[in-house]
Structures are given as structure tokens and as C-alpha cells.
N, C-alpha and C. Protein backbone atom coordinates (compact mmCIF):
# COMPACT_ATOMS: atom_id res chain seq x y z
N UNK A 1 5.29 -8.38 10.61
CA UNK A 1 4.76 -7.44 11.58
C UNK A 1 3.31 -7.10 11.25
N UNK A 2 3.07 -6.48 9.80
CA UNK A 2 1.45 -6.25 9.58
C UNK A 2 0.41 -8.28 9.76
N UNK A 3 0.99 -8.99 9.55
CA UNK A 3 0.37 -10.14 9.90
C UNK A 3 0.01 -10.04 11.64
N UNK A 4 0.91 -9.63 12.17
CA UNK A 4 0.33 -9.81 13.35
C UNK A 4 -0.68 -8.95 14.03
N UNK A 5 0.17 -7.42 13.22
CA UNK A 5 -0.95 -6.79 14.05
C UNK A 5 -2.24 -6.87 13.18
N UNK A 6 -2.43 -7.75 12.25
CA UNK A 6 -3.70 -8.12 11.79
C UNK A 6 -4.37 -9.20 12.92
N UNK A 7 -3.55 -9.50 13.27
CA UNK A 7 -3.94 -11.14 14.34
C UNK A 7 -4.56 -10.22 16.05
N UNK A 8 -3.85 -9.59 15.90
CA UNK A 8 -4.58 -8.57 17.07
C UNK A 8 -6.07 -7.68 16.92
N UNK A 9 -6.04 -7.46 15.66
CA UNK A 9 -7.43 -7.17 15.22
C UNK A 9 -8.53 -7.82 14.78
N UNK A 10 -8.23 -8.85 14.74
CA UNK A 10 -8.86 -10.16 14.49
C UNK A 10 -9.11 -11.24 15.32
N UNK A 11 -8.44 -10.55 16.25
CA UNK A 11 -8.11 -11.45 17.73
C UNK A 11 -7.72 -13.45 17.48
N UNK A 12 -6.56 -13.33 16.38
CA UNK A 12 -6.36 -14.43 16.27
C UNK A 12 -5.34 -14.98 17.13
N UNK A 13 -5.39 -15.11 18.52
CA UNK A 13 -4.60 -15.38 19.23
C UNK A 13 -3.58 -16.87 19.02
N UNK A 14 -4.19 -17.60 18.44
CA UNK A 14 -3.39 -18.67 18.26
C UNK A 14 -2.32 -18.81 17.00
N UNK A 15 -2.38 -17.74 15.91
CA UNK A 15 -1.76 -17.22 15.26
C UNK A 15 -0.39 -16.36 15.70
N UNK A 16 -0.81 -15.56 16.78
CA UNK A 16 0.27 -14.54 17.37
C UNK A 16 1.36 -15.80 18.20
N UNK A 17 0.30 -16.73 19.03
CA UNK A 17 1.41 -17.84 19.58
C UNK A 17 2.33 -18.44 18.54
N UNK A 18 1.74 -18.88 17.83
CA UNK A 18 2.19 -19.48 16.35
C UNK A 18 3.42 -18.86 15.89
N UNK A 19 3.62 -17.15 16.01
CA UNK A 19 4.58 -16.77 15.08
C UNK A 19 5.65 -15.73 15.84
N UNK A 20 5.32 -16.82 17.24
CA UNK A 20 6.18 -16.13 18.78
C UNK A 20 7.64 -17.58 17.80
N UNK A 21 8.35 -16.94 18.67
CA UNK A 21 9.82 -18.15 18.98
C UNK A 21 9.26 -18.90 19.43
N UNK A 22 10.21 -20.16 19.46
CA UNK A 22 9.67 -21.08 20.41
C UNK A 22 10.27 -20.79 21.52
N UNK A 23 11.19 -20.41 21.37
CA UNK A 23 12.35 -20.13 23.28
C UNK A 23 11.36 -18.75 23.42
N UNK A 24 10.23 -18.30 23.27
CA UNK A 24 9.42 -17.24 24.22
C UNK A 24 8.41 -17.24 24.19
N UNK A 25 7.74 -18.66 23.57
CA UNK A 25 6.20 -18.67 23.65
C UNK A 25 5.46 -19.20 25.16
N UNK A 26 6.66 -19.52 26.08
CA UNK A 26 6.45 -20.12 27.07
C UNK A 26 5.64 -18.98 27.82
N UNK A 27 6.34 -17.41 27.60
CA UNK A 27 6.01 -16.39 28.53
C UNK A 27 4.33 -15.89 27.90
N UNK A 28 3.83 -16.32 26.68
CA UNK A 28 2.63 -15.63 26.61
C UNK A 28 1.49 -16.75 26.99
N UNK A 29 0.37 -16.21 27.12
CA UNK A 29 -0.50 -17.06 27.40
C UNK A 29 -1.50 -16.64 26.34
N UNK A 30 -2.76 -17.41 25.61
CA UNK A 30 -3.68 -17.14 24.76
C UNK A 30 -4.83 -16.33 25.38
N UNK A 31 -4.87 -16.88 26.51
CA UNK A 31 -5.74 -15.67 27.62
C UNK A 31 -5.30 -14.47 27.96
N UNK A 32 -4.15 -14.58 27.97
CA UNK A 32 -3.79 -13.00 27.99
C UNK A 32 -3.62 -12.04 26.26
N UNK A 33 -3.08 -13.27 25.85
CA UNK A 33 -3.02 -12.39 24.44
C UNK A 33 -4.87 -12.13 23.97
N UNK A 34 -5.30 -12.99 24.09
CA UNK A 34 -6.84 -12.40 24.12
C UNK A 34 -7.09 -11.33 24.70
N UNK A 35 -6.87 -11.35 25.71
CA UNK A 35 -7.30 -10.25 26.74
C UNK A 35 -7.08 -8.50 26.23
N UNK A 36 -6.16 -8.88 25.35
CA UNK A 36 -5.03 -7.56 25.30
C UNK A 36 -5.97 -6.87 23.45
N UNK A 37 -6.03 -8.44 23.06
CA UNK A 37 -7.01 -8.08 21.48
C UNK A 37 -8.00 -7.16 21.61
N UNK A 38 -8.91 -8.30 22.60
CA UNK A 38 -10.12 -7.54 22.58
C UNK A 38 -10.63 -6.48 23.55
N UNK A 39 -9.89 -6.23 24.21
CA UNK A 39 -10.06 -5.15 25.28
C UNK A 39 -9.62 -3.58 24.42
N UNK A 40 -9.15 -4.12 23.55
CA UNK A 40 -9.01 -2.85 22.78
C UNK A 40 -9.33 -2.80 21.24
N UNK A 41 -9.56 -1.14 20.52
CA UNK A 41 -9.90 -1.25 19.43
C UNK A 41 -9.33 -0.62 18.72
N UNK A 42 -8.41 -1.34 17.76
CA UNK A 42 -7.17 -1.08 16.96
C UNK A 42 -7.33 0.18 15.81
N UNK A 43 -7.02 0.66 15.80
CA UNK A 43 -6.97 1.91 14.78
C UNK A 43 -6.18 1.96 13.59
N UNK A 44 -4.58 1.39 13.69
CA UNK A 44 -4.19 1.94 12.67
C UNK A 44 -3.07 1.15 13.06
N UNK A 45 -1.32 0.92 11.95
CA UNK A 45 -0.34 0.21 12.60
C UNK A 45 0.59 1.24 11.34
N UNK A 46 1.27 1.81 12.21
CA UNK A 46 2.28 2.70 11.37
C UNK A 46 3.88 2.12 11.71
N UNK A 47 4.12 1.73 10.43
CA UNK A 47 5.93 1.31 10.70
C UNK A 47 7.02 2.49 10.67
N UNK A 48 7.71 2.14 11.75
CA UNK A 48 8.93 3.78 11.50
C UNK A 48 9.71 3.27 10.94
N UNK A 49 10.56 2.25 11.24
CA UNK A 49 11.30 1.63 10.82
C UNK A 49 11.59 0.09 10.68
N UNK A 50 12.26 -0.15 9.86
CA UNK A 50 12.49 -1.84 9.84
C UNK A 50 13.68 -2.35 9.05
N UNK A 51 14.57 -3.26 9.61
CA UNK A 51 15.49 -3.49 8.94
C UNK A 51 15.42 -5.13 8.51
N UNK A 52 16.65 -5.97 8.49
CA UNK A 52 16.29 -7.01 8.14
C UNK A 52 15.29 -8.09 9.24
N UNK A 53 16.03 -8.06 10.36
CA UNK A 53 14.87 -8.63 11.14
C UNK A 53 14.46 -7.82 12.66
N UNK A 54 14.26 -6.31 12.36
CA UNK A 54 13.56 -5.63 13.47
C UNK A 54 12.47 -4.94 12.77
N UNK A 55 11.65 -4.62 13.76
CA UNK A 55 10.51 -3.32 13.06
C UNK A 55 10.20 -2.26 14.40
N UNK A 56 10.26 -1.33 13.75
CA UNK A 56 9.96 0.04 15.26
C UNK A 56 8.95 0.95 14.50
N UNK A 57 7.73 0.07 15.39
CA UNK A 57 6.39 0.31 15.04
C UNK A 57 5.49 0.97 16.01
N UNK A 58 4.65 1.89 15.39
CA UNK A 58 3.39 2.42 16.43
C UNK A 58 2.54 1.68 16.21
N UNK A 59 1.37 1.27 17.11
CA UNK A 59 0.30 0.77 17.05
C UNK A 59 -0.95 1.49 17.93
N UNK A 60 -1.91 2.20 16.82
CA UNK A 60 -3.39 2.98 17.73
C UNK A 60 -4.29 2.60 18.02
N UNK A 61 -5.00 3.08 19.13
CA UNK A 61 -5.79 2.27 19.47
C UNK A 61 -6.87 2.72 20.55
N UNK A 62 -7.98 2.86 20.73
CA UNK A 62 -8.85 3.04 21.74
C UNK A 62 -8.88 1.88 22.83
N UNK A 63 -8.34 2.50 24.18
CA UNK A 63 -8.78 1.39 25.11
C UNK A 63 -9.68 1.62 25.50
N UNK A 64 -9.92 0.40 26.66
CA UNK A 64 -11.68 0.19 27.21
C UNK A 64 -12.42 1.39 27.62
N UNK A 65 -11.51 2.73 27.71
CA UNK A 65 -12.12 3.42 28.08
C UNK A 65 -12.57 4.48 27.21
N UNK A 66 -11.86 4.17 25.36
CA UNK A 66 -12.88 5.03 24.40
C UNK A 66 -11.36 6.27 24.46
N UNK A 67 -10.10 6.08 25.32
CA UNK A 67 -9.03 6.58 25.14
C UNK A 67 -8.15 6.27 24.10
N UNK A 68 -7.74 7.36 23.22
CA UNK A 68 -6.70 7.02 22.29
C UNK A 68 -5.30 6.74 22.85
N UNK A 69 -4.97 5.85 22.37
CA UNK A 69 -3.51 5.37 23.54
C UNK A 69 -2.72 4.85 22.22
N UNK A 70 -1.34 4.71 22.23
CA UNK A 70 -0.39 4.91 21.23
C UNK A 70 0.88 3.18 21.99
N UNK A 71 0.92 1.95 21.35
CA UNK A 71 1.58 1.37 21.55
C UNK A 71 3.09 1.33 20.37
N UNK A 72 3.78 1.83 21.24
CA UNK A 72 5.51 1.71 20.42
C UNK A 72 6.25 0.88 20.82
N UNK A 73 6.75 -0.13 20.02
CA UNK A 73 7.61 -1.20 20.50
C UNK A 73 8.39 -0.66 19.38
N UNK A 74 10.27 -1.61 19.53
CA UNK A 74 11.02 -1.95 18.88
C UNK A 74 11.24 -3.52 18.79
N UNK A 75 10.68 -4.32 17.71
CA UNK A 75 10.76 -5.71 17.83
C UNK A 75 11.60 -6.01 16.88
N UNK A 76 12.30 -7.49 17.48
CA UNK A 76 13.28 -8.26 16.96
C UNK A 76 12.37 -9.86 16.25
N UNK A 77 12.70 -10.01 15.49
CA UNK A 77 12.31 -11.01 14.94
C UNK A 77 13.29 -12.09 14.12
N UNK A 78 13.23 -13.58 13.93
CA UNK A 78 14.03 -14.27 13.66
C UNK A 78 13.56 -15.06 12.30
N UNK A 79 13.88 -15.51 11.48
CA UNK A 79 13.54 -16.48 10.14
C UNK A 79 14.54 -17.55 10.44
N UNK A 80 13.57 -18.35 10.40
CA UNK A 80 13.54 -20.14 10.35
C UNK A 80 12.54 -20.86 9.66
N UNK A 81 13.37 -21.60 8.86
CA UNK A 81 12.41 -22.35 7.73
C UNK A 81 11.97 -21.56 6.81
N UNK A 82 11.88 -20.56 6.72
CA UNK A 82 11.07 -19.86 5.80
C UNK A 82 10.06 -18.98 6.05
N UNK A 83 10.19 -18.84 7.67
CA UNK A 83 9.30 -18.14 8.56
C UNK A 83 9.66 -17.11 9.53
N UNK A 84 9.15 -15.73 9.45
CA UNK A 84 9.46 -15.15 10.74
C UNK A 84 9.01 -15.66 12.06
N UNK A 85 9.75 -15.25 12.85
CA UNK A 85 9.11 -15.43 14.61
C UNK A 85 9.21 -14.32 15.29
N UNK A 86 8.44 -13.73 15.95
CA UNK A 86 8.87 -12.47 16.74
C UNK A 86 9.60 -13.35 17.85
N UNK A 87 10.68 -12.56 18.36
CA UNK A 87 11.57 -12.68 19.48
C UNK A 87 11.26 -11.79 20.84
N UNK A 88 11.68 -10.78 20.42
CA UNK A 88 10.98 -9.95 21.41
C UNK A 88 10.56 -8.02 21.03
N UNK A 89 10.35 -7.70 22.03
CA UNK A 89 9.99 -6.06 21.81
C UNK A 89 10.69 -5.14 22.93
N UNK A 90 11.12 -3.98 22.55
CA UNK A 90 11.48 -2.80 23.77
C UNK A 90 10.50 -1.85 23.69
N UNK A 91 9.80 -2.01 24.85
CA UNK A 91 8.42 -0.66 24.36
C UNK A 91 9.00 0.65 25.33
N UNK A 92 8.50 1.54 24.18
CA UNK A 92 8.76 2.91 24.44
C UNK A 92 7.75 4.10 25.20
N UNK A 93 8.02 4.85 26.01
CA UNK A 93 6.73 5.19 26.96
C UNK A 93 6.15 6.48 25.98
């Protein structure tokens, strides 16, 4: 989880594809995951919780408009090979 949201601050988009599933990399695009990097400016990544393969994480952040805005997901993630994959997220309003 901190790898990625390093990859969002770094805007390493081909990294974040990289460490999607493969049964859900179909749904992201690198233009959009770009889009989403750099349109915003990351602040901080606080974990609430995490078990063996979820994490229920905040993520802060100034959007384009210099607004502090608060992203909460609950993500599932999978190990194969020796690797996590994110699976998916339930975001929280």
C-alpha cells in the first residue's frame, strides 16, 4: 500500500498498472491514473487498518483547487509469486 501511494506521488503510473491484478487492470487506464497523480498534491497516507491482504487507508491531499480533500478506501489485495496486487477498493464518503 505505502509503495503505491508512493507511485501516486511520484506519478509513477506504470508502476500502479504493474501492481493492479491482472483480472482489473483492464478497467484502469495510465491516462487516467495520471490524471488523478498529478492533478493533485499528496500530503500524507495514514493506515487505519490492515490485515493480511486488506488495508483501510486515508489518503491527503490538496486538489486543483488548493482544497484539502481526504481519500478513504478499504482495499483488497492479493499475493502471487511473491507479489502483492491490489484487487480492488470500497471508498468511503
Amino acid at each position: 500500500m505505502r509503495s503505491r501511494y508512493s507511485a501516486y506521488v511520484t506519478h509513477a503510473a506504470d508502476y500502479l498498472l504493474a501492481t493492479t491484478h491482472i483480472s482489473e487492470r483492464k478497467q484502469y487506464s495510465k491516462t487516467e491514473i495520471l490524471n488523478w497523480a498529478t492533478s493533485n498534491q499528496w500530503l500524507q497516507l495514514e493506515i487505519i487498518e490492515a490485515t493480511e491482504n486488506t488495508v483501510e487507508f486515508k489518503a491527503y491531499f490538496l486538489d486543483n483547487k488548493l482544497q484539502k480533500q481526504i481519500h478513504h478506501e478499504f482495499s483488497t489485495f492479493k499475493l502471487e509469486n511473491g507479489s502483492w496486487f491490489y484487487v480492488d477498493g470500497k471508498f468511503f464518503d
